[in-house]
Every structure is written in C-alpha cells, then in structure tokens.
N, C-alpha and C. Protein backbone atom coordinates (compact mmCIF):
# COMPACT_ATOMS: atom_id res chain seq x y z
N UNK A 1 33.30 28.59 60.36
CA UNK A 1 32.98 29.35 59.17
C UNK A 1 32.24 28.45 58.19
N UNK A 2 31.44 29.41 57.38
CA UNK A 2 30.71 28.11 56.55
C UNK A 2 31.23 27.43 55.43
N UNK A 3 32.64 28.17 54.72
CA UNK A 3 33.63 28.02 53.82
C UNK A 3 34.51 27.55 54.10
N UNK A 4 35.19 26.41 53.30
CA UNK A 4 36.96 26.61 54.01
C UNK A 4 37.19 27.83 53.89
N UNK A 5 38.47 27.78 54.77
CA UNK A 5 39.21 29.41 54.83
C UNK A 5 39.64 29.67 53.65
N UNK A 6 40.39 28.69 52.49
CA UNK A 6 40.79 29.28 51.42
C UNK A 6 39.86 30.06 50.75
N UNK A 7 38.60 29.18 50.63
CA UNK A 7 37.23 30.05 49.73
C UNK A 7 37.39 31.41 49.85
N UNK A 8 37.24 32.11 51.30
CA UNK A 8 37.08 33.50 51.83
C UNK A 8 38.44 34.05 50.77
N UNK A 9 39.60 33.35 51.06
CA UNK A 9 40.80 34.33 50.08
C UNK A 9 40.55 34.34 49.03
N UNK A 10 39.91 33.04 48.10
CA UNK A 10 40.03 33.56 47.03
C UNK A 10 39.46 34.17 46.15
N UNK A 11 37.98 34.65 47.37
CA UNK A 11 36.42 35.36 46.95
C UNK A 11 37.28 36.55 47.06
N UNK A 12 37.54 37.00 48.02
CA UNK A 12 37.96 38.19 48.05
C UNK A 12 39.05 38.64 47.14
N UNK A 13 39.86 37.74 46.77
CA UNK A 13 40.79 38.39 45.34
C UNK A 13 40.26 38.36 44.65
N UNK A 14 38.97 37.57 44.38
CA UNK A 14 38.40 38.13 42.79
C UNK A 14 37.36 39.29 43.07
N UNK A 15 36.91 39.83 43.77
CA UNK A 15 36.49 41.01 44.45
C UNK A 15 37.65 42.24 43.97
N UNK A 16 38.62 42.11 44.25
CA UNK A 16 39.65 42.89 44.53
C UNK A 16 40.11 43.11 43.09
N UNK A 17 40.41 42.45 42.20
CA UNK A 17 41.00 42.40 40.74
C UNK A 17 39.55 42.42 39.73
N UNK A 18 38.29 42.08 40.01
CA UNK A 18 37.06 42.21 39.63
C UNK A 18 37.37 44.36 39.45
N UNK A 19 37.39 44.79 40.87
CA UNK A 19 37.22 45.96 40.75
C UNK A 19 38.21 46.67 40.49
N UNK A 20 39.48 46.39 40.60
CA UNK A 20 40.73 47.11 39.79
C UNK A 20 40.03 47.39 38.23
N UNK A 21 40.39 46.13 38.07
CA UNK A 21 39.93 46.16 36.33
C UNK A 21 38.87 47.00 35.85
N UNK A 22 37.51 47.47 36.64
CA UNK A 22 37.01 48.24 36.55
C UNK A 22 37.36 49.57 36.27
N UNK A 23 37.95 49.45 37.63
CA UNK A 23 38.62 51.42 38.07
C UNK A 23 39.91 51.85 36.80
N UNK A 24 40.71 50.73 36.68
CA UNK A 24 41.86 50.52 35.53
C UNK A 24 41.69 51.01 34.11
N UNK A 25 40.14 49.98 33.95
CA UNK A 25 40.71 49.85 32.38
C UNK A 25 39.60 51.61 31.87
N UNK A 26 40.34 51.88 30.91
CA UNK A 26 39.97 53.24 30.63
C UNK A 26 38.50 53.53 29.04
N UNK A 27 38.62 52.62 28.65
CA UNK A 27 37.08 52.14 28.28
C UNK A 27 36.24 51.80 28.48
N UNK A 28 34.97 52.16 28.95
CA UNK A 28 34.19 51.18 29.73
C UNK A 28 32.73 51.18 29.00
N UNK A 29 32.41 49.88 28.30
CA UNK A 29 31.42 49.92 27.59
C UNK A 29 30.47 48.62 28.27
N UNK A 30 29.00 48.60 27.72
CA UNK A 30 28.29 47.50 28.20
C UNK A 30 29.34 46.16 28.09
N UNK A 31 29.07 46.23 26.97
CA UNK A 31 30.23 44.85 26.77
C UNK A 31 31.14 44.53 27.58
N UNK A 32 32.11 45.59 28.01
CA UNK A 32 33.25 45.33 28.49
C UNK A 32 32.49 44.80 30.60
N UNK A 33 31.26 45.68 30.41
CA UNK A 33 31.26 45.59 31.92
C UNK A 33 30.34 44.01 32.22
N UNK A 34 30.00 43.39 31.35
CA UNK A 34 29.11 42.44 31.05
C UNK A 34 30.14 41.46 31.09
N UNK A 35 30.77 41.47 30.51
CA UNK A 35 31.91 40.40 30.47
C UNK A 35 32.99 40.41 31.98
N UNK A 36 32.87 41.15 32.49
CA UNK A 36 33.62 41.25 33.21
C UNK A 36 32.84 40.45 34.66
N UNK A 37 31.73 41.35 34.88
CA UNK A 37 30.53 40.58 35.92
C UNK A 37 30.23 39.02 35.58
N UNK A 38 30.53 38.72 34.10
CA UNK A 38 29.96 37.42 33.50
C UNK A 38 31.15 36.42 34.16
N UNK A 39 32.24 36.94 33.78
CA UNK A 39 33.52 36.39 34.78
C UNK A 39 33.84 36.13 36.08
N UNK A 40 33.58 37.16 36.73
CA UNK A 40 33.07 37.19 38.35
C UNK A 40 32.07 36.45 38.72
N UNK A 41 31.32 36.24 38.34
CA UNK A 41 30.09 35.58 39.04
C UNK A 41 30.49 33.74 38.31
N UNK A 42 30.84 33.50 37.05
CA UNK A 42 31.10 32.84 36.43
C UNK A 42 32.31 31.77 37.53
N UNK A 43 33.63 32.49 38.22
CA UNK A 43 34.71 32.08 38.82
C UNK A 43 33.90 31.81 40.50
N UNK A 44 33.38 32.81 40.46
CA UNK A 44 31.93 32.55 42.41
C UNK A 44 31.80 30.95 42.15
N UNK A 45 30.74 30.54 40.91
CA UNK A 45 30.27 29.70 40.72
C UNK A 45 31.14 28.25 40.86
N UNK A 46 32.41 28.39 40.01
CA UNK A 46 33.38 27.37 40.18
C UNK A 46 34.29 27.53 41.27
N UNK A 47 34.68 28.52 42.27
CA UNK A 47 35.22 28.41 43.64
C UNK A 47 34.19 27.60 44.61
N UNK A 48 32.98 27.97 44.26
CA UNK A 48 31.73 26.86 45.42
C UNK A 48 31.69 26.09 44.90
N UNK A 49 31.64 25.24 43.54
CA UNK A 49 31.95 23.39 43.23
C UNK A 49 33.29 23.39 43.42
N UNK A 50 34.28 23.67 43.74
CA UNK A 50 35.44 23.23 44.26
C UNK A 50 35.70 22.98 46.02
N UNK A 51 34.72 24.08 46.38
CA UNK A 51 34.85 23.87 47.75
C UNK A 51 34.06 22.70 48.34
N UNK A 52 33.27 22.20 47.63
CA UNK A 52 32.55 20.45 47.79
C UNK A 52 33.71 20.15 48.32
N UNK A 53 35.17 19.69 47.51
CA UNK A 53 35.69 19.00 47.58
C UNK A 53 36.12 18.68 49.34
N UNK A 54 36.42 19.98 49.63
CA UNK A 54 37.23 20.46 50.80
C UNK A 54 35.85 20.45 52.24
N UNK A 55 34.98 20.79 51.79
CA UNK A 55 33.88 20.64 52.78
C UNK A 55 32.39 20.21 52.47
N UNK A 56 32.05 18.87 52.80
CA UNK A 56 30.84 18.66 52.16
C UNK A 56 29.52 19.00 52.63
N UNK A 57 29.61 20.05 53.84
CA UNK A 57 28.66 20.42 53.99
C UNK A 57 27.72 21.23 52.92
N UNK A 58 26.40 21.46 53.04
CA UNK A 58 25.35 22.25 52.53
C UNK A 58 25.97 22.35 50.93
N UNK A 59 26.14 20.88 50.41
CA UNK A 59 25.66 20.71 48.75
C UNK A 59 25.39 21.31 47.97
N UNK A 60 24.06 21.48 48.71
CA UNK A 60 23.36 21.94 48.00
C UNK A 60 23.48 23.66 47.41
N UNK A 61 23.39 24.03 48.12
CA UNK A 61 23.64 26.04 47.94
C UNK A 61 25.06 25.79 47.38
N UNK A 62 25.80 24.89 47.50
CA UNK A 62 26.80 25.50 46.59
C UNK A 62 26.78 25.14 45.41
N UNK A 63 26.06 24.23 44.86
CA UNK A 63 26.02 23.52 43.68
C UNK A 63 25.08 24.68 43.14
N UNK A 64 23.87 25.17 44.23
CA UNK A 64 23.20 26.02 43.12
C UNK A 64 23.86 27.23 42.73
N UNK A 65 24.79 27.63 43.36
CA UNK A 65 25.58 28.72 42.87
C UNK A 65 26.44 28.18 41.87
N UNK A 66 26.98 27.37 41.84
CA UNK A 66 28.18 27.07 40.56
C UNK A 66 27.25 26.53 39.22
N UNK A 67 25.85 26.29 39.37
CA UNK A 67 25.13 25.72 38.14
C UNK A 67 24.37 27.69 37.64
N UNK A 68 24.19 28.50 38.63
CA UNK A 68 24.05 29.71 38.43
C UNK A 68 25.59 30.98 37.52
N UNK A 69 26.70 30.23 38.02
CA UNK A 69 27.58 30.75 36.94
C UNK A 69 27.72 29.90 36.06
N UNK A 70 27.46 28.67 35.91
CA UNK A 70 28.05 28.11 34.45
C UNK A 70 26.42 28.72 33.60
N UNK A 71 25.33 29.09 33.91
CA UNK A 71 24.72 29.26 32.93
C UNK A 71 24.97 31.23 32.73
N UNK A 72 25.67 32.04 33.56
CA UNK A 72 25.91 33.25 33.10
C UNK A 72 27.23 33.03 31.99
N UNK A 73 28.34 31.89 32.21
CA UNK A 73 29.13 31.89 31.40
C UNK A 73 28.85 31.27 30.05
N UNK A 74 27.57 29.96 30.23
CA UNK A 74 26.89 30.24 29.00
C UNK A 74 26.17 31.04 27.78
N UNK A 75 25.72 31.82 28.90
CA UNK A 75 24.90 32.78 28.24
C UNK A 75 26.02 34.00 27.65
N UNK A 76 27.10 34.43 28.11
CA UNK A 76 27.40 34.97 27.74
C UNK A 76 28.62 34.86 27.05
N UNK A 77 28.97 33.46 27.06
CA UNK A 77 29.27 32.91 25.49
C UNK A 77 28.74 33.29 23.95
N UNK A 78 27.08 33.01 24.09
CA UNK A 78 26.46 33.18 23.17
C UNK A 78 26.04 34.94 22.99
N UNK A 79 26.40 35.58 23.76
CA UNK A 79 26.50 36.96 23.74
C UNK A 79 27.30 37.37 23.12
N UNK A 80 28.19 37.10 23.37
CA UNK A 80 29.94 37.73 22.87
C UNK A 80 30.08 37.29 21.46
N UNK A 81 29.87 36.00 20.97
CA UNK A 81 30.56 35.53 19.78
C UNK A 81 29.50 35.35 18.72
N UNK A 82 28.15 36.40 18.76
CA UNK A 82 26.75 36.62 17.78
C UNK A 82 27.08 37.63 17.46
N UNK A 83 26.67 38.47 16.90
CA UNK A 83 26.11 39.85 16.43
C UNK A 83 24.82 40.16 17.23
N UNK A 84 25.04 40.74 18.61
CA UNK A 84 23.84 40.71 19.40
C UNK A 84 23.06 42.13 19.21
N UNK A 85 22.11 42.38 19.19
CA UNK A 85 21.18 43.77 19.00
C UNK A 85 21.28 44.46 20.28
N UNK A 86 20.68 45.52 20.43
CA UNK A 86 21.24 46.20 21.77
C UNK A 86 19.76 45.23 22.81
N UNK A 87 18.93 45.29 22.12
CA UNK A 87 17.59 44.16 22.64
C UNK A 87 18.39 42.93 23.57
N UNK A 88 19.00 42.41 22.99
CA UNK A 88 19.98 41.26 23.74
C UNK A 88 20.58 41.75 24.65
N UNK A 89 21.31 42.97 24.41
CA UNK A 89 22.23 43.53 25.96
C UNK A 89 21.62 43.88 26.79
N UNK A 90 19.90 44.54 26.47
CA UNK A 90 19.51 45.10 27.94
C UNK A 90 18.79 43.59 28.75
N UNK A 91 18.32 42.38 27.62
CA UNK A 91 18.18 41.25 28.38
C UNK A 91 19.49 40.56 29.18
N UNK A 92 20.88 40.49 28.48
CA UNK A 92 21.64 40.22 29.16
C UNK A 92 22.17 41.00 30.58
N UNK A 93 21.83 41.90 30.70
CA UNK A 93 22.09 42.93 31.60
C UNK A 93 20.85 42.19 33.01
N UNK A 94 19.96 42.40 32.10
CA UNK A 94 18.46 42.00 33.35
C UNK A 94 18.97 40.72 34.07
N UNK A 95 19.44 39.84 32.76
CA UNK A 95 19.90 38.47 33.47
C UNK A 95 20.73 38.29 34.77
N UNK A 96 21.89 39.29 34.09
CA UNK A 96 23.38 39.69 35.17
C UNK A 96 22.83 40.15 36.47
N UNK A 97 21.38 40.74 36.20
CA UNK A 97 20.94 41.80 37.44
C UNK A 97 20.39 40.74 38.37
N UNK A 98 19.40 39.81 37.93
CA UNK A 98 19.05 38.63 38.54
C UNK A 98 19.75 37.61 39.02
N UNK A 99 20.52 37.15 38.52
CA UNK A 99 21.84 36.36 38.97
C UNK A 99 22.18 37.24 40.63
N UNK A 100 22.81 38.12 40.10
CA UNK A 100 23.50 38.76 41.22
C UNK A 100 22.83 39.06 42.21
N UNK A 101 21.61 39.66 42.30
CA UNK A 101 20.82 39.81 43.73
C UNK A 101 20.26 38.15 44.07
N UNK A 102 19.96 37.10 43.12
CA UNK A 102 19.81 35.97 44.07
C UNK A 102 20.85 35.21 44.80
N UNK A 103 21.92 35.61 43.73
CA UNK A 103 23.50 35.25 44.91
C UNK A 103 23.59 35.73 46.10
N UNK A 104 23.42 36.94 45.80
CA UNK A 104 23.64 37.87 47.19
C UNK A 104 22.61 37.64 48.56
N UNK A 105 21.37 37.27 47.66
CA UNK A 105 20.07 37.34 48.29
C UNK A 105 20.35 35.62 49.36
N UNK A 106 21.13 34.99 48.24
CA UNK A 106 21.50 33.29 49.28
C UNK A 106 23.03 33.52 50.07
N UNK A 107 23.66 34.25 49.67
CA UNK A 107 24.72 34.18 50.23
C UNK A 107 24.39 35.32 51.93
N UNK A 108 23.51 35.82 51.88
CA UNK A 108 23.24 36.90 52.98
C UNK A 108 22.44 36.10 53.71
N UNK A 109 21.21 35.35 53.41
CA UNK A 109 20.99 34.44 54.40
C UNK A 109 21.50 33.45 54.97
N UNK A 110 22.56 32.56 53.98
CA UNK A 110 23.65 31.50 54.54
C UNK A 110 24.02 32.45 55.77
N UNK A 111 24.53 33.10 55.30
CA UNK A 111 25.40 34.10 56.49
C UNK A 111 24.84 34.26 57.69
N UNK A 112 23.55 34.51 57.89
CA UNK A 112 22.79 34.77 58.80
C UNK A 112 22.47 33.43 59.40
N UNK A 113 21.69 32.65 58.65
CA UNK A 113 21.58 31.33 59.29
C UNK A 113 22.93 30.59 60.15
N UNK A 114 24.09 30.92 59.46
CA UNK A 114 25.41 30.10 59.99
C UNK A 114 26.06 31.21 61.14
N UNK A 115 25.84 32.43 61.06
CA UNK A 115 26.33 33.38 61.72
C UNK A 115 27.51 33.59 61.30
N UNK A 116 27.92 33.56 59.67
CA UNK A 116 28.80 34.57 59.29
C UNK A 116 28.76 35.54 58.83
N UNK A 117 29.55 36.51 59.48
CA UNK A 117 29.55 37.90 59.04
C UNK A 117 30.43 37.70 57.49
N UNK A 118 31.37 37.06 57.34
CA UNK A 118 32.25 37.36 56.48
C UNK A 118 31.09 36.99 55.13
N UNK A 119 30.39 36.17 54.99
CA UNK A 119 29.55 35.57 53.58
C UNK A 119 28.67 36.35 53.94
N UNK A 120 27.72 37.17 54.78
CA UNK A 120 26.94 38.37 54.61
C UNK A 120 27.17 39.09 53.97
N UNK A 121 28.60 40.00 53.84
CA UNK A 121 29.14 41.01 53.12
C UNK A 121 29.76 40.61 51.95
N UNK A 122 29.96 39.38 51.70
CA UNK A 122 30.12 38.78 50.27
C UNK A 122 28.79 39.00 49.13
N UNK A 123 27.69 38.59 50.26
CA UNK A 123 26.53 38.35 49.68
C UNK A 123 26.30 39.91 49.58
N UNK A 124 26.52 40.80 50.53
CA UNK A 124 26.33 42.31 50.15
C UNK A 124 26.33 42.71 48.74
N UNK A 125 27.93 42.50 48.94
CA UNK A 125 28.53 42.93 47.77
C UNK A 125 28.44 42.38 45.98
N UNK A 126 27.60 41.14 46.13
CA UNK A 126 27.01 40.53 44.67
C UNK A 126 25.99 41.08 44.38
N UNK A 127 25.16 41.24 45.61
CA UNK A 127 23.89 41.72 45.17
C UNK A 127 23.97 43.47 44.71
N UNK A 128 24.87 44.12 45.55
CA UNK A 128 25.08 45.19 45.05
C UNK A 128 25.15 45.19 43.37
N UNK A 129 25.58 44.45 43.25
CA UNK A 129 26.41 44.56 41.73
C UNK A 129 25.43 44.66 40.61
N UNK A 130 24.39 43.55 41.05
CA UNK A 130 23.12 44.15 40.60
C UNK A 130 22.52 45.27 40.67
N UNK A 131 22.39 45.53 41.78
CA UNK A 131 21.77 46.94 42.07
C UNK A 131 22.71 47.94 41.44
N UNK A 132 23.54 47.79 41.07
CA UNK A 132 24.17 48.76 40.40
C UNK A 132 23.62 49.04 39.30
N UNK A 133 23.53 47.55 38.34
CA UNK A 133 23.13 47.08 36.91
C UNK A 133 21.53 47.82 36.70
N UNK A 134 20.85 48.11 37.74
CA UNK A 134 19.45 48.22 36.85
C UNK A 134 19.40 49.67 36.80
N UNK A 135 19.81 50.34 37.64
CA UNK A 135 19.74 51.63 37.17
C UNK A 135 20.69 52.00 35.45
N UNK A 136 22.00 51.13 35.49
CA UNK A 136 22.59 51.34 34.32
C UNK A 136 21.92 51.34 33.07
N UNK A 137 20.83 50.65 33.20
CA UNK A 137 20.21 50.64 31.93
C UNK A 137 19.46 51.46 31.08
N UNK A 138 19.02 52.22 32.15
CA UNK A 138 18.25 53.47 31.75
C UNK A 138 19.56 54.62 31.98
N UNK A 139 20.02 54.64 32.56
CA UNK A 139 21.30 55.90 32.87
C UNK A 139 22.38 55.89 32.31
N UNK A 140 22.86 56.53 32.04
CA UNK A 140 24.31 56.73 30.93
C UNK A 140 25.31 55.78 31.55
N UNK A 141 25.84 54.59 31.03
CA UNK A 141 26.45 53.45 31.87
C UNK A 141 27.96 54.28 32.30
N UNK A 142 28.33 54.99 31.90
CA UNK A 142 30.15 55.91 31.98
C UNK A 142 30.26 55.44 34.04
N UNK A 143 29.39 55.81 34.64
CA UNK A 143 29.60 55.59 35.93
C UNK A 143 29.47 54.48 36.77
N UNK A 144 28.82 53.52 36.24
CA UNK A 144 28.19 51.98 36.86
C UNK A 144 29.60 51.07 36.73
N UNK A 145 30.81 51.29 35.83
CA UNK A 145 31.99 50.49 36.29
C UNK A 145 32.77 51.16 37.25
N UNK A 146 32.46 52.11 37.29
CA UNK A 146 33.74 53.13 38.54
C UNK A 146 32.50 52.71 39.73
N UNK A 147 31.08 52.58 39.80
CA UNK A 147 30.87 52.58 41.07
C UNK A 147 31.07 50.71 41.66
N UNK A 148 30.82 49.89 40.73
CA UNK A 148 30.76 48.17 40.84
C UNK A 148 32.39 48.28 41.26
N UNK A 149 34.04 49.17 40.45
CA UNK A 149 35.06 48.96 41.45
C UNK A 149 35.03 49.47 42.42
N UNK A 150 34.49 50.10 42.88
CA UNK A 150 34.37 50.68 44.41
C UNK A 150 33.95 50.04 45.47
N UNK A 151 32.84 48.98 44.63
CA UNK A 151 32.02 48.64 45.84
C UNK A 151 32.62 46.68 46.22
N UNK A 152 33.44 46.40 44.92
CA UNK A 152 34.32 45.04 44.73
C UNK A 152 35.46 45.23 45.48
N UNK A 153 35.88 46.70 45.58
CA UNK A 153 37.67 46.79 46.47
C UNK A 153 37.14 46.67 47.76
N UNK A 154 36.04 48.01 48.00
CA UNK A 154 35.90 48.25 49.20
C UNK A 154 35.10 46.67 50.15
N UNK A 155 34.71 46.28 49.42
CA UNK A 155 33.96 45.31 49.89
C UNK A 155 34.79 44.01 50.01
N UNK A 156 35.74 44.00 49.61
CA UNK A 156 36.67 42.56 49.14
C UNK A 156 37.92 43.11 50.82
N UNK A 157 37.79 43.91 50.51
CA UNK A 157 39.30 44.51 51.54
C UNK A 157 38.54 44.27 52.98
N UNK A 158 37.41 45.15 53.02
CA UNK A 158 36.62 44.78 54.41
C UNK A 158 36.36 43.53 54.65
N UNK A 159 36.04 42.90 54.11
CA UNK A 159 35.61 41.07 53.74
C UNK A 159 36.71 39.93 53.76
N UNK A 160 38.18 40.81 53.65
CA UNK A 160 39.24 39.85 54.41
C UNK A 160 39.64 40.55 55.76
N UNK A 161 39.49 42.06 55.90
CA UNK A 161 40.35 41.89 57.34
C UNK A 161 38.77 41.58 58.26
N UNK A 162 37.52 41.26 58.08
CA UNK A 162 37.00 40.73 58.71
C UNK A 162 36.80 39.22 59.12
N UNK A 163 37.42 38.67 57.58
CA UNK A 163 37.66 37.34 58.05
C UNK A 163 39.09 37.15 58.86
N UNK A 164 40.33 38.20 58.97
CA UNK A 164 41.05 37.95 60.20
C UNK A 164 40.61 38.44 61.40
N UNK A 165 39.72 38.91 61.61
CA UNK A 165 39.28 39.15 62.70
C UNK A 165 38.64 38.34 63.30
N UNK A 166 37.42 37.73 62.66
CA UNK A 166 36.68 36.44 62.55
C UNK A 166 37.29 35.68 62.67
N UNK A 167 38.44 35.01 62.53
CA UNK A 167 38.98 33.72 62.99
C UNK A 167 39.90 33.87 64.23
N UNK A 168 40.57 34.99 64.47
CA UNK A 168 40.68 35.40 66.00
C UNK A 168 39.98 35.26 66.71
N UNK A 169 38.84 35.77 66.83
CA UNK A 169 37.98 35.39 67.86
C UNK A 169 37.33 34.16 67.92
N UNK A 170 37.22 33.71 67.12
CA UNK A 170 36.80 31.95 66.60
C UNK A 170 38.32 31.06 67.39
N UNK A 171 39.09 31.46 66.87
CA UNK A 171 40.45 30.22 67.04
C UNK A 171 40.79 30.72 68.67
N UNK A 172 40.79 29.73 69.75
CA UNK A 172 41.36 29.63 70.80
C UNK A 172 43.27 29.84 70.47
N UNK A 173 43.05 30.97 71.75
CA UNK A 173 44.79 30.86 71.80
C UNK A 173 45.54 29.93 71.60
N UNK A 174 46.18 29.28 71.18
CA UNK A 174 47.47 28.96 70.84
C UNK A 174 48.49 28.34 71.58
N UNK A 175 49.30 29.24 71.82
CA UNK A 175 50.11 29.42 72.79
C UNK A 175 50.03 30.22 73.59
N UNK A 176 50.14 29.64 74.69
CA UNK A 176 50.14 30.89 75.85
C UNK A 176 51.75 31.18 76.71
N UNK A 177 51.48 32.02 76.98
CA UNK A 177 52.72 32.37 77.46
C UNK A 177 53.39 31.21 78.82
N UNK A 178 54.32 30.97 79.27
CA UNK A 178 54.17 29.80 80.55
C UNK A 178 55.39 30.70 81.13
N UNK A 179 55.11 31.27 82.31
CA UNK A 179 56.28 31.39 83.06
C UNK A 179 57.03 30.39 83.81
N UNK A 180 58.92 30.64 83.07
CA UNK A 180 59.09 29.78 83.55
C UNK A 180 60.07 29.80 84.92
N UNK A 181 59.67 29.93 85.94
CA UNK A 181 59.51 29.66 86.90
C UNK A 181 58.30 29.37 87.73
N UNK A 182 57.35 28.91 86.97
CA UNK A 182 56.18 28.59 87.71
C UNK A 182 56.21 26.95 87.66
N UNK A 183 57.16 25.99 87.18
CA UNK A 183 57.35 25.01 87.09
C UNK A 183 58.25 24.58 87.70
N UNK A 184 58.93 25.16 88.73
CA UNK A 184 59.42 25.12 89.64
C UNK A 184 58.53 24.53 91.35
C-alpha cells in the first residue's frame, strides 16, 4: 500500500465525521461549510507530514499535500477572524475548489501509478468535494452540505471495507490449517 495502514484509518474517519457533521448539524451556511472543508483538507494535510515519519517513501507528494493544507488553514484563519465581504467568500470558496480537485487530482494518480485502489477513491472523494463547491456558488448552497455528507460517508465507508479487502488479498495466509495427523 502506498500509506501506512494507519493513514487509510484515519483518512477515512475524517471522511466519516467530515460528513456526519454535515448531514447533523442543522444550519448550514457558507461559513459553516468552509470551515468545515478548511478542516478536512487542513487534518489530510497533517496526517501526510506525519506519515513521513512512519514511511519515507515519496516525500515529496506528501509534503506537497500537508504544505497545501497548512495554507487552506491559513487562509482560512484570515477568513474567519476579518469582517470578510461576500467577494472574499466566493474567492475563498474558488480556493477550497482548487485545493480539492488538485488533491484529488494527485491522490488519483498516486493511486494509479502505485496500484491503489484504496487512495484512488480517497482522491475521488476530495476532488468531489470540489466539484461539489463550484456549482454552490452560483446555486442556492441549502444542498451542497447534505450532498459533500453523502459523498464523505459513502466514500469513507467504501474506502475502509476496501482497504480490508485490499489487504486480504495483499497479506499471504497466515496460518494454515495443519492436519494433525499428517505428522505422523
């Protein structure tokens, strides 16, 4: 796999609680959905500089992903705690939209290049998130957090029982059964 195994769990719980919180919380304003993606992509960023630690392969793509959320958590630092014009939200939005399809856009070719399925559908599912975002901007946003939890559960849930599947067929048996009378 191209991750440690922990990475895969703990992408997929923030997938999973990314889109609760969506489907959950019963207000759903730019703000609220901005901050929330700003978080998600923000925690992506610092799960891949942590996973250096654990595997030093390919540096590089992960560093550019964790220098890609510390500047969405920058940016939307300076979002949150200004008096921003709505001019600022539809740029912050464009930003969120860009972020997320080039995540998706690197995390879908990692996948392909390494032959994982499991970081394909990771990468699916970021870039979706974008693709969610640009239509929101022009369209009444009430539906773009109910569809981003839909596509974070459904995508987070498929994206672990494929990584148990994926390491079944990856991991050689184990133990095998030994009859014992064949040692006789």
């Amino acid at each position: 796999m191209l991750y440690p195994i922990w990475y895969y769990d703990v992408q997929v719980l923030l997938m999973v609680i990314a889109g609760l919180i969506f489907l959950i919380l019963p207000v759903h304003s730019a703000a609220l959905t901005i901050g929330i993606i700003a978080l998600y992509l923000f925690l992506l960023g610092v799960i891949s500089a942590i996973s250096v630690v654990s595997d030093q392969s390919e540096m590089g793509w992960k560093f550019l992903i964790c220098i890609l959320g510390i500047m969405v958590s920058s940016v939307s630092l300076y979002y949150f705690f200004n008096n921003i014009f709505s001019f600022t939200q539809v740029f912050f939005l464009i930003f969120l939209t860009v972020i997320s399809l080039f995540i998706g856009i690197v995390q879908v070719t990692r996948g392909f290049l390494h032959d994982d399925p499991v970081i394909r559908l990771i990468g699916v599912s970021t870039g979706a998130i974008g693709l969610v975002l640009i239509p929101s901007l022009y369209i009444s946003e009430w539906w773009a957090p109910v569809v981003l939890g839909i596509i974070l559960i459904i995508g987070g849930l498929v994206c672990y029982l494929l990584k148990k599947a994926w390491i079944e067929v990856r991991e050689p048996v184990r133990y095998q059964y030994q009859d014992p009378d064949s040692n006789r």
